[in-house]
N, C-alpha and C. Protein backbone atom coordinates (compact mmCIF):
# COMPACT_ATOMS: atom_id res chain seq x y z
N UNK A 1 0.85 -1.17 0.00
CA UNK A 1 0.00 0.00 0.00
C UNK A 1 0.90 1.25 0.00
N UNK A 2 0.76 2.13 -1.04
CA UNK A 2 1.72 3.56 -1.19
C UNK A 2 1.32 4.38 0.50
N UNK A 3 2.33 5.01 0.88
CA UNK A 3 2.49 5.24 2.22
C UNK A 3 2.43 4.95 3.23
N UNK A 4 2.63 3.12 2.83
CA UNK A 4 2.62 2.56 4.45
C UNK A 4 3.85 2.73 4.95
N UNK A 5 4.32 2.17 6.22
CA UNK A 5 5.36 1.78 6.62
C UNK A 5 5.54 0.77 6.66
N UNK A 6 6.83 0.33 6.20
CA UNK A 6 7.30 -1.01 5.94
C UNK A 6 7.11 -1.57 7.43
N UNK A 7 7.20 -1.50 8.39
CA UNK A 7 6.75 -2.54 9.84
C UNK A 7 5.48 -2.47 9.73
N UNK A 8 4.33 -1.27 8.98
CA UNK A 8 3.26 -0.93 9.24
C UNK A 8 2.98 -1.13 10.98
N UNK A 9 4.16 -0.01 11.66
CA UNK A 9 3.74 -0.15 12.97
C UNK A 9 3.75 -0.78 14.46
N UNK A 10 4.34 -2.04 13.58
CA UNK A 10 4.24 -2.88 14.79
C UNK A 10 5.13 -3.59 14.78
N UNK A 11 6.09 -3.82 15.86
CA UNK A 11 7.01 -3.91 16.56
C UNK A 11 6.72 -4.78 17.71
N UNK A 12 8.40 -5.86 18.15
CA UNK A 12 8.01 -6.91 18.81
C UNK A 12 8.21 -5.80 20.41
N UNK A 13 7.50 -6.44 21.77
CA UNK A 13 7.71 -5.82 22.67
C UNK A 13 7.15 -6.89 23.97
N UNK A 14 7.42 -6.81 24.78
CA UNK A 14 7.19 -7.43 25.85
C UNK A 14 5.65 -8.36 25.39
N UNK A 15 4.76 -7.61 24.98
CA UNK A 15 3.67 -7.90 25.17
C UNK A 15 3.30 -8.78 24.05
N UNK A 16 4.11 -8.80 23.01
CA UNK A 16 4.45 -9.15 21.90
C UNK A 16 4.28 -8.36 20.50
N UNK A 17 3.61 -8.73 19.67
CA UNK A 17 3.32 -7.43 18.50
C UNK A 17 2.72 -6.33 18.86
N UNK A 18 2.97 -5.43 19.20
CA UNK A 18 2.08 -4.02 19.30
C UNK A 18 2.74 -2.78 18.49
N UNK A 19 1.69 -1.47 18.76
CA UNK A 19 2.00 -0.20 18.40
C UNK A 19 1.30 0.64 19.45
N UNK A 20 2.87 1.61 19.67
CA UNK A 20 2.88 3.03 20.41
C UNK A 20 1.94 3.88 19.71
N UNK A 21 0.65 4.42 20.52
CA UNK A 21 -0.13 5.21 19.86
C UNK A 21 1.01 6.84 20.96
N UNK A 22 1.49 7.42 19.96
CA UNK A 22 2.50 8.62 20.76
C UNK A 22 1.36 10.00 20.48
N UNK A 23 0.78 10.69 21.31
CA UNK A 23 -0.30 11.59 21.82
C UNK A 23 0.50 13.12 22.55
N UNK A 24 0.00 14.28 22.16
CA UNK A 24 0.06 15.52 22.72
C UNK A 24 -1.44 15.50 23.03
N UNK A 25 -1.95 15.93 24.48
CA UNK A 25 -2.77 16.08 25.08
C UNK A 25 -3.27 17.15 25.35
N UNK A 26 -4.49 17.79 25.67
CA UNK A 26 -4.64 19.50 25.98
C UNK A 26 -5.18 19.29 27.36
N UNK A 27 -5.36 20.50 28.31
CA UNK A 27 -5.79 20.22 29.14
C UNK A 27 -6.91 20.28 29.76
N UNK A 28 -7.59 19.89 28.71
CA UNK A 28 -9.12 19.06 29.18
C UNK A 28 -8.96 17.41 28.49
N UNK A 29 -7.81 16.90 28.62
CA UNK A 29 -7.37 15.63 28.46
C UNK A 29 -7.79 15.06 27.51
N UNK A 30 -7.66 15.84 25.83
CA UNK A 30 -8.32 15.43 24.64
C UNK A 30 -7.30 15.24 24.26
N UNK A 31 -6.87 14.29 23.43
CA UNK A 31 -5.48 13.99 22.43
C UNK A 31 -5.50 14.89 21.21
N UNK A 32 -4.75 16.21 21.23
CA UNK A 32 -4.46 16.83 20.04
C UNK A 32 -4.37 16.27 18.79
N UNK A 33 -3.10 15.47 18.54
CA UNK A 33 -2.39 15.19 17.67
C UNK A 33 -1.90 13.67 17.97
N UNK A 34 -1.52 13.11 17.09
CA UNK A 34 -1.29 11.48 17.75
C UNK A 34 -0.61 10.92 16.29
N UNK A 35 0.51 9.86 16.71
CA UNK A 35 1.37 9.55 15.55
C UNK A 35 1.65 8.09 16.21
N UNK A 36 1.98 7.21 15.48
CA UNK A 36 2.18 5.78 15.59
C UNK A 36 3.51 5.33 15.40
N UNK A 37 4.03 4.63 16.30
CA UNK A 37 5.61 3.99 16.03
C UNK A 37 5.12 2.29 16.14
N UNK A 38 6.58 1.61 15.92
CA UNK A 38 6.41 0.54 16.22
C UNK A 38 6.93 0.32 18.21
N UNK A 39 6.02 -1.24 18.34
CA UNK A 39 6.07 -1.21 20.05
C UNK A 39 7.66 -1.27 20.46
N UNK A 40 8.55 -1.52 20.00
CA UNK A 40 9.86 -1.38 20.99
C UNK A 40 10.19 -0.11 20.84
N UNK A 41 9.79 0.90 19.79
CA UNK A 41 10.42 2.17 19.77
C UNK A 41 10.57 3.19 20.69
N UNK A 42 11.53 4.05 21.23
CA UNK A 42 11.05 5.14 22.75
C UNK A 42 10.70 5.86 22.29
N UNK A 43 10.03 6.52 22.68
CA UNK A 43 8.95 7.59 23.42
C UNK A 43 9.99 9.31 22.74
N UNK A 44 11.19 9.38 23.34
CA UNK A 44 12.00 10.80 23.13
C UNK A 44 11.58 10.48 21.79
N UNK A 45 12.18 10.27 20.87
CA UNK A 45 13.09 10.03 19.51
C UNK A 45 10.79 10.60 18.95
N UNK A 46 9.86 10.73 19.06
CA UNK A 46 8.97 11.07 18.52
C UNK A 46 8.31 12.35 19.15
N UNK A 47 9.00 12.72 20.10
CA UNK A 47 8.17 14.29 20.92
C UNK A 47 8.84 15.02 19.24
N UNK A 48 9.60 15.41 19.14
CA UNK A 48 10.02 16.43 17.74
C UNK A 48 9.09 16.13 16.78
N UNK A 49 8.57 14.93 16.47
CA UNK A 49 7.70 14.98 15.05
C UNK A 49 6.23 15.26 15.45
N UNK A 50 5.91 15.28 16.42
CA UNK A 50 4.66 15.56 17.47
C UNK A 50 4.27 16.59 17.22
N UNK A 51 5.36 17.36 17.63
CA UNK A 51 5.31 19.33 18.02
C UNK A 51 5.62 19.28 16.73
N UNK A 52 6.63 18.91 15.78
CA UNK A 52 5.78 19.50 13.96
C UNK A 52 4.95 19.23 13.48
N UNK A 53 4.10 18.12 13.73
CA UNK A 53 2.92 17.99 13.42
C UNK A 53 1.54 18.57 14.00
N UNK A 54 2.07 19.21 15.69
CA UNK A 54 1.35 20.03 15.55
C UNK A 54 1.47 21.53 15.10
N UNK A 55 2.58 22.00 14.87
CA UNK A 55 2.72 23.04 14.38
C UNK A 55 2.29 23.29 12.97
N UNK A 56 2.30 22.23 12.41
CA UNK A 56 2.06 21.99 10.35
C UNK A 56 0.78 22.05 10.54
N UNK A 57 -0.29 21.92 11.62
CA UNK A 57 -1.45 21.74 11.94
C UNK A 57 -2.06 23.39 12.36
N UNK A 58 -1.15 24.53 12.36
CA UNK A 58 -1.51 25.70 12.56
C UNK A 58 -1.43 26.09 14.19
N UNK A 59 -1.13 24.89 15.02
CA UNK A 59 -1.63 25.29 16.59
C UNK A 59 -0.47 26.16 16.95
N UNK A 60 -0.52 27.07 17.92
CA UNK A 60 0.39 27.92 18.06
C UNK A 60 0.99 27.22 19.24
N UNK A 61 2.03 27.69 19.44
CA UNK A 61 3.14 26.78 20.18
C UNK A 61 3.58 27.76 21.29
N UNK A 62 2.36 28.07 22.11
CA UNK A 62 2.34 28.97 23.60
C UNK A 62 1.68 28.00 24.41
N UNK A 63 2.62 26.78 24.95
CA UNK A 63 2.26 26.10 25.35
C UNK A 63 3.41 25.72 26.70
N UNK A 64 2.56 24.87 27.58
CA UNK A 64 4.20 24.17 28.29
C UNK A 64 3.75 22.71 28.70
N UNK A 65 4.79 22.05 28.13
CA UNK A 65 4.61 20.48 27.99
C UNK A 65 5.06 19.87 28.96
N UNK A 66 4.13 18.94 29.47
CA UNK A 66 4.83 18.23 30.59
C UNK A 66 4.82 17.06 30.10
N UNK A 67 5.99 16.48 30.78
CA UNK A 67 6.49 14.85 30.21
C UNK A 67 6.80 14.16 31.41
N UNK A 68 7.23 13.13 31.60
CA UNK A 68 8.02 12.45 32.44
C UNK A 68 9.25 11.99 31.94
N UNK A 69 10.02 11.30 32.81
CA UNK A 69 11.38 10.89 32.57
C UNK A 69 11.99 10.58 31.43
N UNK A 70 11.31 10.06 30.61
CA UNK A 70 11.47 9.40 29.39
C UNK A 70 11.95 10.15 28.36
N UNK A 71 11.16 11.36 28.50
CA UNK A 71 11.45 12.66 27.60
C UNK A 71 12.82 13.60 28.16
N UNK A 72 13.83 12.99 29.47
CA UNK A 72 14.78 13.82 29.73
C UNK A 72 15.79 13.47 29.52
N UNK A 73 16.01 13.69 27.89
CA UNK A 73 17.39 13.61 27.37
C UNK A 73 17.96 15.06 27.03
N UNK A 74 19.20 15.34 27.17
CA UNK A 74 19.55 16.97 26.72
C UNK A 74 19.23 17.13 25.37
N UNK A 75 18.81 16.52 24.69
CA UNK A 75 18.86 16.54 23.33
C UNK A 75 17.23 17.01 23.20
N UNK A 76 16.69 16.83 23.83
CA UNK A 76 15.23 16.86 23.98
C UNK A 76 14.75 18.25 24.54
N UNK A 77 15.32 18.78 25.55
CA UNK A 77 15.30 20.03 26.12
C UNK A 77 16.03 21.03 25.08
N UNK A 78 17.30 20.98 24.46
CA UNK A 78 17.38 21.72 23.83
C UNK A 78 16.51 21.90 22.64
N UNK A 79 16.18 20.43 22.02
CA UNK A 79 15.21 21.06 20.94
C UNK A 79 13.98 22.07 21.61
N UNK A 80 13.65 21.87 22.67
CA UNK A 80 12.30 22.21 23.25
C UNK A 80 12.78 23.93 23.39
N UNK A 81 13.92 24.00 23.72
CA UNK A 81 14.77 25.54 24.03
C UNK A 81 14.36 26.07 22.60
N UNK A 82 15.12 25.41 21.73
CA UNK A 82 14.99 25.96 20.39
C UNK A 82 13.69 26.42 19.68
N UNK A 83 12.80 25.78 20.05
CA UNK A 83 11.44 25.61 19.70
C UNK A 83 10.28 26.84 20.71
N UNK A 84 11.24 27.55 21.82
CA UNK A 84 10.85 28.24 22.38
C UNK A 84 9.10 27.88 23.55
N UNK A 85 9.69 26.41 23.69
CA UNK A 85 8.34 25.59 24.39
C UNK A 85 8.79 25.27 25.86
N UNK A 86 8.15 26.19 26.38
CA UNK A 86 8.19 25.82 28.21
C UNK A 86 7.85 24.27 28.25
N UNK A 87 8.88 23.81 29.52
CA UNK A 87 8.56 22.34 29.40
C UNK A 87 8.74 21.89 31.25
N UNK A 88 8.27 21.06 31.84
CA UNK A 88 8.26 20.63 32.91
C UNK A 88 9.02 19.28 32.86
N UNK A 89 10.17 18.64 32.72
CA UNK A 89 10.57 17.35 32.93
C UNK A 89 11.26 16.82 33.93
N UNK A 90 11.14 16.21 34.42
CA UNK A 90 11.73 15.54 35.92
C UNK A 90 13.60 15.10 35.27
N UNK A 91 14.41 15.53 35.84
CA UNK A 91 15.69 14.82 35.67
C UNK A 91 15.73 13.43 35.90
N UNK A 92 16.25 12.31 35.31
CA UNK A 92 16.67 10.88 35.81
C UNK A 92 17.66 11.23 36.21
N UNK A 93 17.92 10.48 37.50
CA UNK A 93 18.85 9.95 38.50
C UNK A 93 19.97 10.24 37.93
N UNK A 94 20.33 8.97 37.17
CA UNK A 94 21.84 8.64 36.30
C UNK A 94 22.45 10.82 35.76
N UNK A 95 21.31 11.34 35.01
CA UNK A 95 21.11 12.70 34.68
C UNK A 95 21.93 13.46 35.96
N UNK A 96 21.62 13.50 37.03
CA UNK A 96 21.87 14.27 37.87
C UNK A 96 23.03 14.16 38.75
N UNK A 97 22.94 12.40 38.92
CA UNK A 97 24.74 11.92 39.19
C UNK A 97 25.95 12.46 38.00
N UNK A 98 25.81 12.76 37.08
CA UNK A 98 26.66 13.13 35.82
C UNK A 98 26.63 14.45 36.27
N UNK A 99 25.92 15.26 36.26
CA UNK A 99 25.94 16.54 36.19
C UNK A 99 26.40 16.82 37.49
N UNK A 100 26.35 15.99 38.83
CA UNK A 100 26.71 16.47 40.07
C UNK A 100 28.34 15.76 39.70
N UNK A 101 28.72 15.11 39.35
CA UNK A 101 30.08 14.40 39.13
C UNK A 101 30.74 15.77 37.91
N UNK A 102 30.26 16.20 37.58
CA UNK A 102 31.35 17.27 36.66
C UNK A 102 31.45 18.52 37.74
N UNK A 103 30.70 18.84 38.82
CA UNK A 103 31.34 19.95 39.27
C UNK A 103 31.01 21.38 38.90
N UNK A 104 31.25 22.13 38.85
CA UNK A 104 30.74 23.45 38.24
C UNK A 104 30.59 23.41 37.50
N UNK A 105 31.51 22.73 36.57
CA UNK A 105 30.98 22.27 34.97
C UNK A 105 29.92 21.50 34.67
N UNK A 106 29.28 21.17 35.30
CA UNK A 106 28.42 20.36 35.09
C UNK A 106 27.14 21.36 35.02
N UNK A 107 26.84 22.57 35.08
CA UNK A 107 26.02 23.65 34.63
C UNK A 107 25.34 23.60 35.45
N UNK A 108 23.87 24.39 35.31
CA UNK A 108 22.40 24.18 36.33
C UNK A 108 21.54 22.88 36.52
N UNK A 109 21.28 22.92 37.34
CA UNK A 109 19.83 21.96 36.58
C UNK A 109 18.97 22.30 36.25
N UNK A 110 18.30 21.90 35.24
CA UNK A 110 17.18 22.30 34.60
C UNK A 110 15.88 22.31 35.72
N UNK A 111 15.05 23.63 35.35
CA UNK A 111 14.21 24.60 36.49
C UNK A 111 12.75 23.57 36.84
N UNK A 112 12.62 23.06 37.45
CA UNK A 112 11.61 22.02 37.46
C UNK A 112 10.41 22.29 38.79
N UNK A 113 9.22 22.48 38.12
CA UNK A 113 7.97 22.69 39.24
C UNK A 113 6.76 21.56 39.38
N UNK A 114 7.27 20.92 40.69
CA UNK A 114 6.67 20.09 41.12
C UNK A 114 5.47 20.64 41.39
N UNK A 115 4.55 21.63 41.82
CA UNK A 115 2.91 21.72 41.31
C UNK A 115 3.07 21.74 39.89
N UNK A 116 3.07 22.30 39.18
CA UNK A 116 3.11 22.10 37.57
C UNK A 116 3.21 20.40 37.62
N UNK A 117 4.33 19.50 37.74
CA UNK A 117 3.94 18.34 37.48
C UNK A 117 2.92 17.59 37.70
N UNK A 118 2.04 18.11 38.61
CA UNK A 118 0.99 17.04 38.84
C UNK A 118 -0.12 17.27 38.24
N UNK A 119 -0.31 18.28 37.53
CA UNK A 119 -1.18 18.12 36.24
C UNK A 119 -0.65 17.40 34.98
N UNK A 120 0.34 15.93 35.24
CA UNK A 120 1.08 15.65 34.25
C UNK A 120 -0.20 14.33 33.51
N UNK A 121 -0.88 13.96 34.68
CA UNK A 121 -1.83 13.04 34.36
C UNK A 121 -2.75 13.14 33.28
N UNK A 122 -2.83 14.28 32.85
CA UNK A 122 -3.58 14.70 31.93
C UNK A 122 -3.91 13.71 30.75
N UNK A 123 -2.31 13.27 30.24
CA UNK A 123 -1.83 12.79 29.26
C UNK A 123 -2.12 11.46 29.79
N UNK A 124 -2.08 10.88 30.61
CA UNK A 124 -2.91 9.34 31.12
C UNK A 124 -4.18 9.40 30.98
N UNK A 125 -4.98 10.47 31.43
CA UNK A 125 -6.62 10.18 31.44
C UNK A 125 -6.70 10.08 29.76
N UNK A 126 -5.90 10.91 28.81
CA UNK A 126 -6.43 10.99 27.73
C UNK A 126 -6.00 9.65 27.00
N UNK A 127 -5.04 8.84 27.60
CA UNK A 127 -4.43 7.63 26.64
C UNK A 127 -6.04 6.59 27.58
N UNK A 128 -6.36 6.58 28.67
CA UNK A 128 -7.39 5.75 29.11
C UNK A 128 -8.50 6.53 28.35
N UNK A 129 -9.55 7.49 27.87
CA UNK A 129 -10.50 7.63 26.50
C UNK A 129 -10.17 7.16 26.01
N UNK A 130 -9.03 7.51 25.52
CA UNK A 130 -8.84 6.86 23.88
C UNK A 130 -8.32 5.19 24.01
N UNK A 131 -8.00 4.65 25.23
CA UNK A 131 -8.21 3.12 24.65
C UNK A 131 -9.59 2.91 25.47
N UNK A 132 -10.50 3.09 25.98
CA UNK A 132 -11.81 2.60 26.02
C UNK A 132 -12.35 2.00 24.40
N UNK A 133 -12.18 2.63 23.46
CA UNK A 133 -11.98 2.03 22.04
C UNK A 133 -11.80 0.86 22.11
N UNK A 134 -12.19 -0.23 21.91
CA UNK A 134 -11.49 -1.52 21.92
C UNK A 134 -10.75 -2.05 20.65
N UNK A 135 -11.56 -1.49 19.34
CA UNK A 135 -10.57 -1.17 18.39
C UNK A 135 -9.19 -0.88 18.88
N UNK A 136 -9.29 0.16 19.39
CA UNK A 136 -7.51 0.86 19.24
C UNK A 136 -6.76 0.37 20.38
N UNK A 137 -8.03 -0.48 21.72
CA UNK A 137 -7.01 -1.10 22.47
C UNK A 137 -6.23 -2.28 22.06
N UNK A 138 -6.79 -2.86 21.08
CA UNK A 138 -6.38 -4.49 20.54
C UNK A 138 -5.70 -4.30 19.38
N UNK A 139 -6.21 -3.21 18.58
CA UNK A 139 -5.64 -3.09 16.92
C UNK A 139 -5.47 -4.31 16.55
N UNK A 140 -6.97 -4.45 15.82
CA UNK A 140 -7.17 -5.63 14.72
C UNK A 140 -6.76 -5.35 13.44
N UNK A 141 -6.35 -3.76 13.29
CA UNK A 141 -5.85 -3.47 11.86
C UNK A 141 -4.68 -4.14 11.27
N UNK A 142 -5.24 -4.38 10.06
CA UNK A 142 -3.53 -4.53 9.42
C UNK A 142 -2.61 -3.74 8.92
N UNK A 143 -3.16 -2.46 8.37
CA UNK A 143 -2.39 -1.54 8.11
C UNK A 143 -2.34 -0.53 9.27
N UNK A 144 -1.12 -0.16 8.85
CA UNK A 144 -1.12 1.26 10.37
C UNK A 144 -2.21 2.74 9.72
N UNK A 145 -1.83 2.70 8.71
CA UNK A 145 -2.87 4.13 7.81
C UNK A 145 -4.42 3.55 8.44
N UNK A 146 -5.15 2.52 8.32
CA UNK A 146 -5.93 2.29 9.18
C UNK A 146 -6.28 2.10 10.52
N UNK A 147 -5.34 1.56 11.47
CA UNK A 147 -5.39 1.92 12.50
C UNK A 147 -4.99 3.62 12.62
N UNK A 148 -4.28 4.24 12.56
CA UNK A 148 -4.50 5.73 12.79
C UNK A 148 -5.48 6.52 11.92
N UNK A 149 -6.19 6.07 11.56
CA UNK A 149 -7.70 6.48 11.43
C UNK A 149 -8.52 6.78 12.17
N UNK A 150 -8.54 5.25 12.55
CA UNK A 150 -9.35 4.78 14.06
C UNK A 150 -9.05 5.57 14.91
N UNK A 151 -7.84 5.98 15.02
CA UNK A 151 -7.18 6.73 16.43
C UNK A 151 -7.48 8.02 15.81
N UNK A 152 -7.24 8.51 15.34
CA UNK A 152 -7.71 9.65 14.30
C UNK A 152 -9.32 10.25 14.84
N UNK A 153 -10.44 9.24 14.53
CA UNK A 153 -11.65 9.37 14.46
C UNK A 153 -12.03 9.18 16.28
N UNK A 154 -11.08 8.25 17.07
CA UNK A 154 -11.41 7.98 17.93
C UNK A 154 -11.04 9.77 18.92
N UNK A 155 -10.16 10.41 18.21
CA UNK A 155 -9.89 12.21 18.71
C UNK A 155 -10.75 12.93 18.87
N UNK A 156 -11.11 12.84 17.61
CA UNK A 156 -12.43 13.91 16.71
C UNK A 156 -13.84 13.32 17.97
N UNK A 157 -13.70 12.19 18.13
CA UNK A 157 -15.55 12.02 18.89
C UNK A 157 -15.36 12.55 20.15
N UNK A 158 -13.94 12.08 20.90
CA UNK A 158 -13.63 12.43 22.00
C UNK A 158 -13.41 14.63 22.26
N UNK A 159 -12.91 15.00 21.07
CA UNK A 159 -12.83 16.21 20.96
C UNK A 159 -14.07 17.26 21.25
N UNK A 160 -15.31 16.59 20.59
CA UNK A 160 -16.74 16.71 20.12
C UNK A 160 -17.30 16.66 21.73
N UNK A 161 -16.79 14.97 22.51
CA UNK A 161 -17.56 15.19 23.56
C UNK A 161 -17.28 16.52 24.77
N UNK A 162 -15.69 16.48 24.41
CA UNK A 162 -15.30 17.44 25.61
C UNK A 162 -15.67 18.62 25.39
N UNK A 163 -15.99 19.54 23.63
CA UNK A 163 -15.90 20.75 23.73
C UNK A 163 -17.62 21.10 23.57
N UNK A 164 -18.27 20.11 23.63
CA UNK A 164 -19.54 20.40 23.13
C UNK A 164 -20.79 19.92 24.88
């Protein structure tokens, strides 16, 4: 099929074949925007195509994103610097032993507000809507262009219920 992806998505993982449905959330816990990897893929390596897809999407980018750990690679914050997007991310451990092991050189730590984090759930209530779907919890699809349809359409109803 012209524009599939050759895994079409799915990737071996603990659970066995699955796909990462990867989600920007608003905060009335509707999934903005949503893009599909395969299941062993992480989580960082797709926040950048996220935020261009929502930006290619017109949304203005006066926002501040909260993530968890997963998303705290330096590589990740600086794009987020660059991109001029307030961001809330918790340092990992290993992160902070490095940076406390260099010494002055080892710079600041990045400015982190624990009330701000606990509206991080947001992005959980909205991945639990959107798999109430049982479609998109099981993905019987075979193609991924069809399953992100589903996930697609499963936005739009959820969008509809929250703003209406």
């Amino acid at each position: 099929m012209p524009g599939e992806p050759p895994d079409h998505a799915l990737g071996r993982s603990r659970g066995g074949l699955t796909t990462k449905i990867h989600t920007l959330a608003d905060t009335t816990c509707t999934p903005v925007v949503a893009l599909l990897s395969a299941g062993q893929a992480g989580d960082n390596p797709m926040l950048a195509p996220l935020i261009d897809t929502l930006t290619d999407t017109g949304h203005d980018l006066r926002f501040r994103l909260l993530a968890d750990k997963a998303y705290s690679h330096p590589s990740t914050r600086t794009y987020l610097r660059s991109k001029r997007i307030k961001h809330t991310i918790p340092e990992k451990r290993d992160q902070i032993a490095r940076r406390k092991a260099k010494g002055s050189r080892g710079g600041r730590p990045p400015g982190f507000d624990i009330e701000t984090y606990t509206q991080r759930n947001t992005i959980e209530h909205s991945f639990n809507r959107l798999k109430q779907w049982r479609a998109l919890a099981t993905r019987y699809d075979k193609y991924a262009t069809t399953y992100r349809g589903g996930v697609l359409l499963g936005i739009v109803i959820l969008t509809h219920r929250t703003r209406s």
